[in-house]
PDB file of N, CA and C in Angstrom:
ATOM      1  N   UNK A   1     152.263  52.547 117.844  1.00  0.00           N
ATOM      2  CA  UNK A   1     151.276  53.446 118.426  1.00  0.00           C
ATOM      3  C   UNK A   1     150.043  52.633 118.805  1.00  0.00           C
ATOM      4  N   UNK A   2     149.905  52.714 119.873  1.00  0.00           N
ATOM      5  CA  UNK A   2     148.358  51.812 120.680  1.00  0.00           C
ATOM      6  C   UNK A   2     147.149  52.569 119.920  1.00  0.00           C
ATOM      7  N   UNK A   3     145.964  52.047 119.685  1.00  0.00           N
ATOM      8  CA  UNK A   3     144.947  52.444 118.978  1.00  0.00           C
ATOM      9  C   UNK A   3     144.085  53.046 120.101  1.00  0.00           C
ATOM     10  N   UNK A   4     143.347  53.841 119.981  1.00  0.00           N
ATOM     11  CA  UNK A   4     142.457  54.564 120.722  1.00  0.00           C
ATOM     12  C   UNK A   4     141.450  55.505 120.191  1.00  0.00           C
ATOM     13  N   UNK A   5     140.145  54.475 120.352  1.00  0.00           N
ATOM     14  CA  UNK A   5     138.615  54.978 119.805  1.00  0.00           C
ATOM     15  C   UNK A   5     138.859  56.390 120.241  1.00  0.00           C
ATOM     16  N   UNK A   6     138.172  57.524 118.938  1.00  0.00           N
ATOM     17  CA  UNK A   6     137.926  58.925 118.873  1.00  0.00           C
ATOM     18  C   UNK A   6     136.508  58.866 118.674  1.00  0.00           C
ATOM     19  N   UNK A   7     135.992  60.213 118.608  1.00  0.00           N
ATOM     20  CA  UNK A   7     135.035  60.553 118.472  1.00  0.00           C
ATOM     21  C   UNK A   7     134.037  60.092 117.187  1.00  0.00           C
ATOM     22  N   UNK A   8     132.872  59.330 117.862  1.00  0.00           N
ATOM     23  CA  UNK A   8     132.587  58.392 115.961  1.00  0.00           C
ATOM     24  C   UNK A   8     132.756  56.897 116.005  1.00  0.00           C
ATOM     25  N   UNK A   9     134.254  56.888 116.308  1.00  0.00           N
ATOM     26  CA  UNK A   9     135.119  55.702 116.194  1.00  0.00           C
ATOM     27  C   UNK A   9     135.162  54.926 117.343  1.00  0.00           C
ATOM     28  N   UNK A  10     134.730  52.970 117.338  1.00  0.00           N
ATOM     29  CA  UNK A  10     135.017  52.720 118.593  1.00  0.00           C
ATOM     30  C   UNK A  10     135.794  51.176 118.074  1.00  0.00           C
ATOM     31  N   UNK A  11     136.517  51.134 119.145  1.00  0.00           N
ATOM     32  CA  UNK A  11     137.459  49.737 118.613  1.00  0.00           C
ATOM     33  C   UNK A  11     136.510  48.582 119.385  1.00  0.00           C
ATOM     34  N   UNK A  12     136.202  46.967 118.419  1.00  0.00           N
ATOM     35  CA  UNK A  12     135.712  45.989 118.887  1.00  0.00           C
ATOM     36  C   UNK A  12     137.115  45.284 119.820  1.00  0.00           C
ATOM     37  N   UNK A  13     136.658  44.644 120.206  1.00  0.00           N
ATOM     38  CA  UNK A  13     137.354  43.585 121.171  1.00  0.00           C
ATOM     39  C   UNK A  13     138.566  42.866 120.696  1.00  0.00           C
ATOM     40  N   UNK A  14     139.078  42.884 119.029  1.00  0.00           N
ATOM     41  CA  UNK A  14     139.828  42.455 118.706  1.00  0.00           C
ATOM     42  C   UNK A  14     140.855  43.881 118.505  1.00  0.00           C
ATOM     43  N   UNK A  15     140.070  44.831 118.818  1.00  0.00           N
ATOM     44  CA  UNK A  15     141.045  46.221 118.276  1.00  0.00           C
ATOM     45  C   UNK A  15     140.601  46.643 116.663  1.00  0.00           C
ATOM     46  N   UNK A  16     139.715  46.340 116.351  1.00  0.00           N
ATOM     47  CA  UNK A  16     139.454  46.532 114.943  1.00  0.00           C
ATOM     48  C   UNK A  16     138.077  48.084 115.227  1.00  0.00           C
ATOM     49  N   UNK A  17     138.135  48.807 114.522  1.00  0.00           N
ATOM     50  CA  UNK A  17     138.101  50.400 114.194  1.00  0.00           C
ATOM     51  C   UNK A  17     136.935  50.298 113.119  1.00  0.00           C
ATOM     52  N   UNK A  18     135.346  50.672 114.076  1.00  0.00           N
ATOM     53  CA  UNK A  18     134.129  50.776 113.750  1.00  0.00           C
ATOM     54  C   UNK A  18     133.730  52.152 113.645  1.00  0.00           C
ATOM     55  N   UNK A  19     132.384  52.274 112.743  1.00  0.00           N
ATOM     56  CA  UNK A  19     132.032  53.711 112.817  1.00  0.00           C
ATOM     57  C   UNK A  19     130.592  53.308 114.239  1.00  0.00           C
ATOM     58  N   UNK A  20     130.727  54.858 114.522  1.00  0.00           N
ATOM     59  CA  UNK A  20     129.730  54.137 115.832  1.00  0.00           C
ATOM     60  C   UNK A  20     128.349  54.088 115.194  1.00  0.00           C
ATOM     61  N   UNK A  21     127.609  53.359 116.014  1.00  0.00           N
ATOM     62  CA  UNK A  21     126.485  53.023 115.068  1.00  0.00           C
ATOM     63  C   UNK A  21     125.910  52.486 113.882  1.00  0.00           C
ATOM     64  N   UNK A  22     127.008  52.021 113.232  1.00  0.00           N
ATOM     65  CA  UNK A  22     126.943  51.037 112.331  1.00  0.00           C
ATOM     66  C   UNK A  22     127.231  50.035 112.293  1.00  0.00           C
ATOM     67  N   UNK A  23     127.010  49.159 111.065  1.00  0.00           N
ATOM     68  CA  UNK A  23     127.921  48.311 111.044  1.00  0.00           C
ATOM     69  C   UNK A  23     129.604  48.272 109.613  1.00  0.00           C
ATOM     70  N   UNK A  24     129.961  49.438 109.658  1.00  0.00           N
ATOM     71  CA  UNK A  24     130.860  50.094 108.915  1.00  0.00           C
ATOM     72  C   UNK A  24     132.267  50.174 109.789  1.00  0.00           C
ATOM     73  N   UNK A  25     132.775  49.325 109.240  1.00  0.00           N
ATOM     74  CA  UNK A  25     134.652  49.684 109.434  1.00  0.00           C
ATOM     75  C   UNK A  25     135.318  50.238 109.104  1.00  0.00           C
ATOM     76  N   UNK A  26     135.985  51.278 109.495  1.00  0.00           N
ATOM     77  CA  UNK A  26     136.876  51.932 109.569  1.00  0.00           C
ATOM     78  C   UNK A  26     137.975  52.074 108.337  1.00  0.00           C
ATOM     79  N   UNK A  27     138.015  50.947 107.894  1.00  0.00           N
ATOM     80  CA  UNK A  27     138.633  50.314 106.579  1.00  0.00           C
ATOM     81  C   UNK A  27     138.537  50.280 105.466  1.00  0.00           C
ATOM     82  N   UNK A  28     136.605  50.613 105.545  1.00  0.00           N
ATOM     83  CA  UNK A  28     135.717  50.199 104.216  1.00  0.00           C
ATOM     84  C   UNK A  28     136.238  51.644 103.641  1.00  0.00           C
ATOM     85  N   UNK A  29     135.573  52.389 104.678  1.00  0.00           N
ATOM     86  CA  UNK A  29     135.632  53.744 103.919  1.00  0.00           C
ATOM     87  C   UNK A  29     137.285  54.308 103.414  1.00  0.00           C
ATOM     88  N   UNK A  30     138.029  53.804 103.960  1.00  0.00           N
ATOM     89  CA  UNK A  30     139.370  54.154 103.859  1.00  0.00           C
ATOM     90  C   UNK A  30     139.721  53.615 102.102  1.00  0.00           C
ATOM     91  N   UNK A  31     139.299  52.425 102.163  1.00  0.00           N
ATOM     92  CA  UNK A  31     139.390  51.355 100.823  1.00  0.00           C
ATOM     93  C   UNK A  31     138.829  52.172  99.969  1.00  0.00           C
ATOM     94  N   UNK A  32     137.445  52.893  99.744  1.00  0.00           N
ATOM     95  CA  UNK A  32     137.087  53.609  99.254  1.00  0.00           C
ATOM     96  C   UNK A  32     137.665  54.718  99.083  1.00  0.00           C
ATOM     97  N   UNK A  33     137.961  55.176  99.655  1.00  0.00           N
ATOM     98  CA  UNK A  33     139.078  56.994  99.436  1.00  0.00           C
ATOM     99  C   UNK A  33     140.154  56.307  98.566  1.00  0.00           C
ATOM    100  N   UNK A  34     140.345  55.211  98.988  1.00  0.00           N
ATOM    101  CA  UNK A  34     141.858  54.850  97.923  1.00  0.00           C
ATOM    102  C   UNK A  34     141.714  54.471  96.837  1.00  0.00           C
ATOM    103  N   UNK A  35     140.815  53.741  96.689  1.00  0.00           N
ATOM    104  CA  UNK A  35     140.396  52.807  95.730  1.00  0.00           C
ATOM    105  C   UNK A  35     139.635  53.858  94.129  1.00  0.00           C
ATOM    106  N   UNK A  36     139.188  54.653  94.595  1.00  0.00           N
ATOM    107  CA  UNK A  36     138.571  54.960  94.102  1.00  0.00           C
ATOM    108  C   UNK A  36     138.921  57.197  94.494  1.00  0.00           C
ATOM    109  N   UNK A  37     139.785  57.506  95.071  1.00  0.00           N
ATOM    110  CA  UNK A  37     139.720  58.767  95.303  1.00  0.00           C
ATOM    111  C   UNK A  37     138.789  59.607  95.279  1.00  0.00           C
ATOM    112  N   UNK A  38     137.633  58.829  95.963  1.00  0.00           N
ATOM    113  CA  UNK A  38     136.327  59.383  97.118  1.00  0.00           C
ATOM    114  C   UNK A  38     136.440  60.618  98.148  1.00  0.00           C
ATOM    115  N   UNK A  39     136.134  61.690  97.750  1.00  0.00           N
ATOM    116  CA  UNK A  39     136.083  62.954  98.637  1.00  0.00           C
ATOM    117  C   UNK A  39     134.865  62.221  99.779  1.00  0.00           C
ATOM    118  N   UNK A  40     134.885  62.873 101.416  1.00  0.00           N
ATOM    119  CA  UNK A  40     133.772  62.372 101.912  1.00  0.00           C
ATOM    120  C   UNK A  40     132.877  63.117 101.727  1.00  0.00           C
ATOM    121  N   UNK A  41     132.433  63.813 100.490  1.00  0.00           N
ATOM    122  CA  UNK A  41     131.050  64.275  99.779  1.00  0.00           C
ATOM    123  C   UNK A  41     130.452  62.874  98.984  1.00  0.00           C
ATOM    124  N   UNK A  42     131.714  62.843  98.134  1.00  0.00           N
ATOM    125  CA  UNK A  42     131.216  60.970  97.228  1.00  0.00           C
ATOM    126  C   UNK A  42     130.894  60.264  97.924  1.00  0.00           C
ATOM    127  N   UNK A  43     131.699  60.105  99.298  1.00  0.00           N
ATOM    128  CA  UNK A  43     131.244  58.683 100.025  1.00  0.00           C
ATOM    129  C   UNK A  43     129.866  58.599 100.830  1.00  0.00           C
ATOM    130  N   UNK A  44     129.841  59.903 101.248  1.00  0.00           N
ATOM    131  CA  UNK A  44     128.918  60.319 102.135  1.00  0.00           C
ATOM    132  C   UNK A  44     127.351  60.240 100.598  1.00  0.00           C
ATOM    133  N   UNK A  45     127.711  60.481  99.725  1.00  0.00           N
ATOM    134  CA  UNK A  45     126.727  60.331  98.451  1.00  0.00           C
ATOM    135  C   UNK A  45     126.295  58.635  98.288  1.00  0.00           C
ATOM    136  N   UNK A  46     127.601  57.884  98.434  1.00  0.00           N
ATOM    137  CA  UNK A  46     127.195  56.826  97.813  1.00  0.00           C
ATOM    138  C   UNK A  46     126.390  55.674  99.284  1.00  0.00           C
ATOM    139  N   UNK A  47     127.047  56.463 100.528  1.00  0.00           N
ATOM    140  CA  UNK A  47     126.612  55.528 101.871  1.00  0.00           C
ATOM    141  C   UNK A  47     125.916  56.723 102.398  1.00  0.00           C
ATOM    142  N   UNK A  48     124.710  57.036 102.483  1.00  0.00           N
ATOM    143  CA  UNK A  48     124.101  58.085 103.066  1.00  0.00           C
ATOM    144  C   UNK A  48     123.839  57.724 103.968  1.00  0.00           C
ATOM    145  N   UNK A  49     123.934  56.415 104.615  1.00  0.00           N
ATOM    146  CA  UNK A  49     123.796  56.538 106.041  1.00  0.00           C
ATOM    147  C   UNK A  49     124.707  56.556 107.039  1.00  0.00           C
ATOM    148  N   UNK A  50     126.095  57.150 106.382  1.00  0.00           N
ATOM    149  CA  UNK A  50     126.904  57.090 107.185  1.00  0.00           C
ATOM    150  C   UNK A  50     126.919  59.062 107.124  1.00  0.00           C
ATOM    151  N   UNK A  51     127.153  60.018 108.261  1.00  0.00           N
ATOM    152  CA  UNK A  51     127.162  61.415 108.368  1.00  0.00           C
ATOM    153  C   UNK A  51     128.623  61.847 107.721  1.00  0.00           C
ATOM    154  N   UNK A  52     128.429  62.636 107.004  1.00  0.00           N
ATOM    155  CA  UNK A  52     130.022  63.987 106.945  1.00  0.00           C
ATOM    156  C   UNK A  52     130.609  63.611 108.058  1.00  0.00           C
ATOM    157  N   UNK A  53     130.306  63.705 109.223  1.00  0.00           N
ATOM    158  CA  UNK A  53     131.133  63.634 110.630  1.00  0.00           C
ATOM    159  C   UNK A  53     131.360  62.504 110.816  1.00  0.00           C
ATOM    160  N   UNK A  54     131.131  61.128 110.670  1.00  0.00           N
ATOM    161  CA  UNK A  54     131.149  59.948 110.939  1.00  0.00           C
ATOM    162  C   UNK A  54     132.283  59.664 109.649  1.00  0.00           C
ATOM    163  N   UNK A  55     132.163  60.000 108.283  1.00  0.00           N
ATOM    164  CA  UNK A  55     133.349  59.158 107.332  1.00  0.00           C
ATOM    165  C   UNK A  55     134.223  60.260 107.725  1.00  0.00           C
ATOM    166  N   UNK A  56     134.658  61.533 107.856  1.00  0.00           N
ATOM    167  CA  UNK A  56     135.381  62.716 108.464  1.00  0.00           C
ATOM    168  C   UNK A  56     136.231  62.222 109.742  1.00  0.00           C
ATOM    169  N   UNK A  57     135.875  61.665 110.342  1.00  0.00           N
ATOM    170  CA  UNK A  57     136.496  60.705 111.530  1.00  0.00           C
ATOM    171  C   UNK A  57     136.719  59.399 111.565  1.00  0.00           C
ATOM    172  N   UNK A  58     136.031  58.891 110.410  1.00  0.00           N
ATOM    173  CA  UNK A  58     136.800  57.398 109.552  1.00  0.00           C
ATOM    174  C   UNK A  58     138.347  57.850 109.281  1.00  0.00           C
ATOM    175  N   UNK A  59     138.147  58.872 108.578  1.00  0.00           N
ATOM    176  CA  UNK A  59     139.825  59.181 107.766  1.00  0.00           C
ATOM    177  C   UNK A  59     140.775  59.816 108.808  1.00  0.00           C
ATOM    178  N   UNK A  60     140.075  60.392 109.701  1.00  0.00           N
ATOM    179  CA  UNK A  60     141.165  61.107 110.395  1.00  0.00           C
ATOM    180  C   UNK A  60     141.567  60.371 111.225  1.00  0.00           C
ATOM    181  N   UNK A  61     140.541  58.852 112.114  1.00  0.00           N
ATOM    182  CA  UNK A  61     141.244  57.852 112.452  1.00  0.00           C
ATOM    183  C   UNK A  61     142.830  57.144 111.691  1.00  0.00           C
ATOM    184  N   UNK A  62     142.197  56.864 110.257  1.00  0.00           N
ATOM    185  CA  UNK A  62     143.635  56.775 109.647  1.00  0.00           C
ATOM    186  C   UNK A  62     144.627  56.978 109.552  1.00  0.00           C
ATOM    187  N   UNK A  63     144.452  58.467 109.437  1.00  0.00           N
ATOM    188  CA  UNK A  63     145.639  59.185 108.796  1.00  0.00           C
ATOM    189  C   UNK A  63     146.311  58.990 110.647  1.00  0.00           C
ATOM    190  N   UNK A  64     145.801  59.071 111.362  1.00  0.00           N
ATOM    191  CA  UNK A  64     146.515  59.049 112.885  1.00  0.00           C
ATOM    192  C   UNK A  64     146.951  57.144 113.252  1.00  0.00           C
ATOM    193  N   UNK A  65     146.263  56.483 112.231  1.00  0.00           N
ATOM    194  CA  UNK A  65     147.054  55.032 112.210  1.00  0.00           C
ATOM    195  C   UNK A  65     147.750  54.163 111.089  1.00  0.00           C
ATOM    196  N   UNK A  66     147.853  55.516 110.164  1.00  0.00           N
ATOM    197  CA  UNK A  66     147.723  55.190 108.464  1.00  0.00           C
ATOM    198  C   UNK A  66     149.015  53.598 108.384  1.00  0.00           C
ATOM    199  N   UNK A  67     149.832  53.384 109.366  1.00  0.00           N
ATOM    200  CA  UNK A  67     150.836  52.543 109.116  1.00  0.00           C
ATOM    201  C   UNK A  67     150.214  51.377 109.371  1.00  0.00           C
ATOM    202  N   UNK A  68     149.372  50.876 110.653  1.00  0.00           N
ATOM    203  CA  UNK A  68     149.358  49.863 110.916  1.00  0.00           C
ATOM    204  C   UNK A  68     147.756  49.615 110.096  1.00  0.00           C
ATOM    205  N   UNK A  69     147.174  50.725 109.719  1.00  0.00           N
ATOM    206  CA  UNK A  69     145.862  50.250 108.528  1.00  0.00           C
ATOM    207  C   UNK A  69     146.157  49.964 107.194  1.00  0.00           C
ATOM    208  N   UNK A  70     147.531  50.627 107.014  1.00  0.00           N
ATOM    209  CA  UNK A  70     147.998  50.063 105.881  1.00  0.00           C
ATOM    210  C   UNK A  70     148.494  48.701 105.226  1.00  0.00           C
ATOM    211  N   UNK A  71     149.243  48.300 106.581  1.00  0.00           N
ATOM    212  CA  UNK A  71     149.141  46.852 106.868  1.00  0.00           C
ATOM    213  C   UNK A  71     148.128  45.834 106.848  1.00  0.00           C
ATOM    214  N   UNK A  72     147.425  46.740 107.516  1.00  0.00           N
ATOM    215  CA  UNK A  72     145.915  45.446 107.200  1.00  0.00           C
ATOM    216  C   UNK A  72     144.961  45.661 105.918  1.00  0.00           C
ATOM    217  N   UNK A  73     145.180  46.615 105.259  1.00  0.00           N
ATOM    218  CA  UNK A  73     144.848  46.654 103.858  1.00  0.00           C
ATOM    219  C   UNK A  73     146.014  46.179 102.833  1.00  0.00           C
ATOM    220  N   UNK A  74     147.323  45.771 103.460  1.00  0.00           N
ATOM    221  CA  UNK A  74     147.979  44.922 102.388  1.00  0.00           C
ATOM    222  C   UNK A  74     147.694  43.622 102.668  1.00  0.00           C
ATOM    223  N   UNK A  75     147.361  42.934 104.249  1.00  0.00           N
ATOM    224  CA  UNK A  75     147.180  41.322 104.582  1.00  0.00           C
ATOM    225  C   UNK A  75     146.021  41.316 103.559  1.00  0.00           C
ATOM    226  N   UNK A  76     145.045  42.625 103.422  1.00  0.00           N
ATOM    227  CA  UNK A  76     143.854  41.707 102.918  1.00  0.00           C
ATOM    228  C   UNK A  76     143.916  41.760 101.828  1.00  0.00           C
ATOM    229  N   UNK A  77     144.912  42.361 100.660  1.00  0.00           N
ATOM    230  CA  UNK A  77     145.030  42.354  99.400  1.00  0.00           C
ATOM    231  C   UNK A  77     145.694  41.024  98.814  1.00  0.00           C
ATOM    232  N   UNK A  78     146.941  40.378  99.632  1.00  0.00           N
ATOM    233  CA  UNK A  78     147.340  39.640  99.875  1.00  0.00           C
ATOM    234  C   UNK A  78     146.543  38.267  99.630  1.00  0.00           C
ATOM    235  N   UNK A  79     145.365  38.431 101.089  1.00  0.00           N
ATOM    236  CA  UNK A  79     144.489  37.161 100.696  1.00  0.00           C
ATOM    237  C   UNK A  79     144.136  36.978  99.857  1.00  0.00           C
ATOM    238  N   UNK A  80     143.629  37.658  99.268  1.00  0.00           N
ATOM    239  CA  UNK A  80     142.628  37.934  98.131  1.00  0.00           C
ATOM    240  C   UNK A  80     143.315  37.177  96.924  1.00  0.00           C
ATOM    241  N   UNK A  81     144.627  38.016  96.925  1.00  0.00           N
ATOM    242  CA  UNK A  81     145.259  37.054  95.750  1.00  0.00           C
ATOM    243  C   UNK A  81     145.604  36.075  95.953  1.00  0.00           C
ATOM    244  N   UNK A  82     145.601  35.386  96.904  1.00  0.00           N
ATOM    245  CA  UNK A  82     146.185  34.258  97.093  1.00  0.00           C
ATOM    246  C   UNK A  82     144.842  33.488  97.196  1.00  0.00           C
ATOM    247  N   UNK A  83     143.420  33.359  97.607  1.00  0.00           N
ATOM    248  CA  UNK A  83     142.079  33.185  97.092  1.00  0.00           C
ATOM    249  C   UNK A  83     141.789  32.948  95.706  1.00  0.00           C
ATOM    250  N   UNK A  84     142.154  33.851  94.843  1.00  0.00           N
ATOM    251  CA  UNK A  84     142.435  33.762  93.161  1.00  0.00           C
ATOM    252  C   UNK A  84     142.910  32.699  92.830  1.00  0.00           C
ATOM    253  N   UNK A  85     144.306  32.597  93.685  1.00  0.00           N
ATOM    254  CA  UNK A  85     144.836  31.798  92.870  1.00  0.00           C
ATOM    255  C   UNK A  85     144.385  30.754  92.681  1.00  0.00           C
ATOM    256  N   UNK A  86     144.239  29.975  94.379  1.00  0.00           N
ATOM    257  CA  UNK A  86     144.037  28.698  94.266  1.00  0.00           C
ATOM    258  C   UNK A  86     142.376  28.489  93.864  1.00  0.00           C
ATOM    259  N   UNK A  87     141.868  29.471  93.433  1.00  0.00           N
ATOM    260  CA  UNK A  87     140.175  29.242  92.916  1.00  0.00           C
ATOM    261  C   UNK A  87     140.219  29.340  91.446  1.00  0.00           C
ATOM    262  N   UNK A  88     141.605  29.223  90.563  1.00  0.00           N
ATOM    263  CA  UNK A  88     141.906  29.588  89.095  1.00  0.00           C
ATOM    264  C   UNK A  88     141.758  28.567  89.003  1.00  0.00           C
ATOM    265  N   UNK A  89     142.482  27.064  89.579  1.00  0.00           N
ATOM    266  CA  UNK A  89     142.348  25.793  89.548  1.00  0.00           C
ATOM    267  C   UNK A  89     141.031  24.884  89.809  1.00  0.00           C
ATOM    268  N   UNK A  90     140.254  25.542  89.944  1.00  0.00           N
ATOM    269  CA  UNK A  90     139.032  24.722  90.680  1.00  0.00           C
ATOM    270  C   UNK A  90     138.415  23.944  89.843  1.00  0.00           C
ATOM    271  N   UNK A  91     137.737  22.777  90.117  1.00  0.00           N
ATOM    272  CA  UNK A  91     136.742  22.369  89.135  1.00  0.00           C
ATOM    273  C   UNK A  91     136.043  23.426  88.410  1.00  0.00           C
ATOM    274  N   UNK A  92     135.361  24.006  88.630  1.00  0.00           N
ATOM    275  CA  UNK A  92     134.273  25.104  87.964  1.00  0.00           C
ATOM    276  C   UNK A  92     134.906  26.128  87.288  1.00  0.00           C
ATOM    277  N   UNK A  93     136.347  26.027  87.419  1.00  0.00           N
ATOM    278  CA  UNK A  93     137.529  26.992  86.321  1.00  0.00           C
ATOM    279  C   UNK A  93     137.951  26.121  85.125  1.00  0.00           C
ATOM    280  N   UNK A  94     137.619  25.193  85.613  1.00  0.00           N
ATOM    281  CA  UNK A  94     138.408  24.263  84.535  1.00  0.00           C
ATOM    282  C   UNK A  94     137.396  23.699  83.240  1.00  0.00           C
ATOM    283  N   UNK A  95     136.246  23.659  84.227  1.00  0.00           N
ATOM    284  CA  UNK A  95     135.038  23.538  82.688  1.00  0.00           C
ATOM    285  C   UNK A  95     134.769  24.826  82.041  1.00  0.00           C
ATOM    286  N   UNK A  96     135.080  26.022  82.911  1.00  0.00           N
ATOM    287  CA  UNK A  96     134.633  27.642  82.397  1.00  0.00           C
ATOM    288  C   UNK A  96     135.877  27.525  81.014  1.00  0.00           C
ATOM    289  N   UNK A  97     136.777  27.104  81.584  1.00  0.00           N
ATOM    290  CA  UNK A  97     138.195  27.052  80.301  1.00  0.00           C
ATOM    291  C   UNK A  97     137.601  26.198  79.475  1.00  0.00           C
ATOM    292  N   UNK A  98     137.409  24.762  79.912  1.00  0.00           N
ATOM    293  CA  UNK A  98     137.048  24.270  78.820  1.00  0.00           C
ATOM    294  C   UNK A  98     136.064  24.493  77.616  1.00  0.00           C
ATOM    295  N   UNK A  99     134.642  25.062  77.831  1.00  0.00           N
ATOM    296  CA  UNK A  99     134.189  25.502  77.227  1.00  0.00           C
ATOM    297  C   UNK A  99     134.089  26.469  76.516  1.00  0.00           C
ATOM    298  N   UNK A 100     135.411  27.416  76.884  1.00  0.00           N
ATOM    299  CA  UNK A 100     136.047  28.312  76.184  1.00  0.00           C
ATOM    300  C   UNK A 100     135.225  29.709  76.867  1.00  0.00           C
ATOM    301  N   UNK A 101     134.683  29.571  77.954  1.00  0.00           N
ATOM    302  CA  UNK A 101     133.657  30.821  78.683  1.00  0.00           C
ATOM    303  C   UNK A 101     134.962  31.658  79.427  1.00  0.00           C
ATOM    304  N   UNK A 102     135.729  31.323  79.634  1.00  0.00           N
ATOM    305  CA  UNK A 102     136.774  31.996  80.281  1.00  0.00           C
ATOM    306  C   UNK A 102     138.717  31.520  80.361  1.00  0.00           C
ATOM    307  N   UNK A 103     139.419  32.540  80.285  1.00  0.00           N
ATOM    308  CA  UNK A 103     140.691  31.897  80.182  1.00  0.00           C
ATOM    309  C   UNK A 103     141.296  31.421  81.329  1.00  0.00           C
TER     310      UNK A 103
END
């Protein structure tokens, strides 16, 4: 399914899914509903500068691309762990172990 900015919602140049007028992606708030099972009363509580109508059309963008956002919320879970990993090894992990500050 081709992506196509709605009302609220406008896609940047790479195709990536903004709230208008911010600088809020499409994603964040989504991460939030999941992450945390955020009604957009909570979210709209915790980001007041984003409107009822603006995170309201965050999600409903979703749910109308929920497959291919899902995807890009697994690449970025993905990184992340794979970031971990190789930062478990680092110099500054290895004296945190040594000194017994962390396992």
């Amino acid at each position: 399914m081709q992506a196509v900015a709605t009302a609220h919602i406008h896609l940047d140049d790479r195709g990536v899914s903004w709230i208008d007028d911010t600088n809020v992606k499409v994603i964040e708030v989504v991460m939030e509903r999941i992450a945390h099972g955020s009604s957009p009363e909570e979210i709209h509580f915790q980001h007041p500068h984003l409107s009822l109508a603006q995170i309201h059309a965050a999600l409903s963008y979703y749910y109308d691309h929920q497959q291919d956002l899902d995807a890009e919320i697994q690449r970025e879970l993905e990184e992340v762990a794979e970031l971990e990993a190789e930062a478990a090894d680092s110099p500054i992990h290895r004296r945190l172990r040594a000194a017994g500050l962390i396992r």
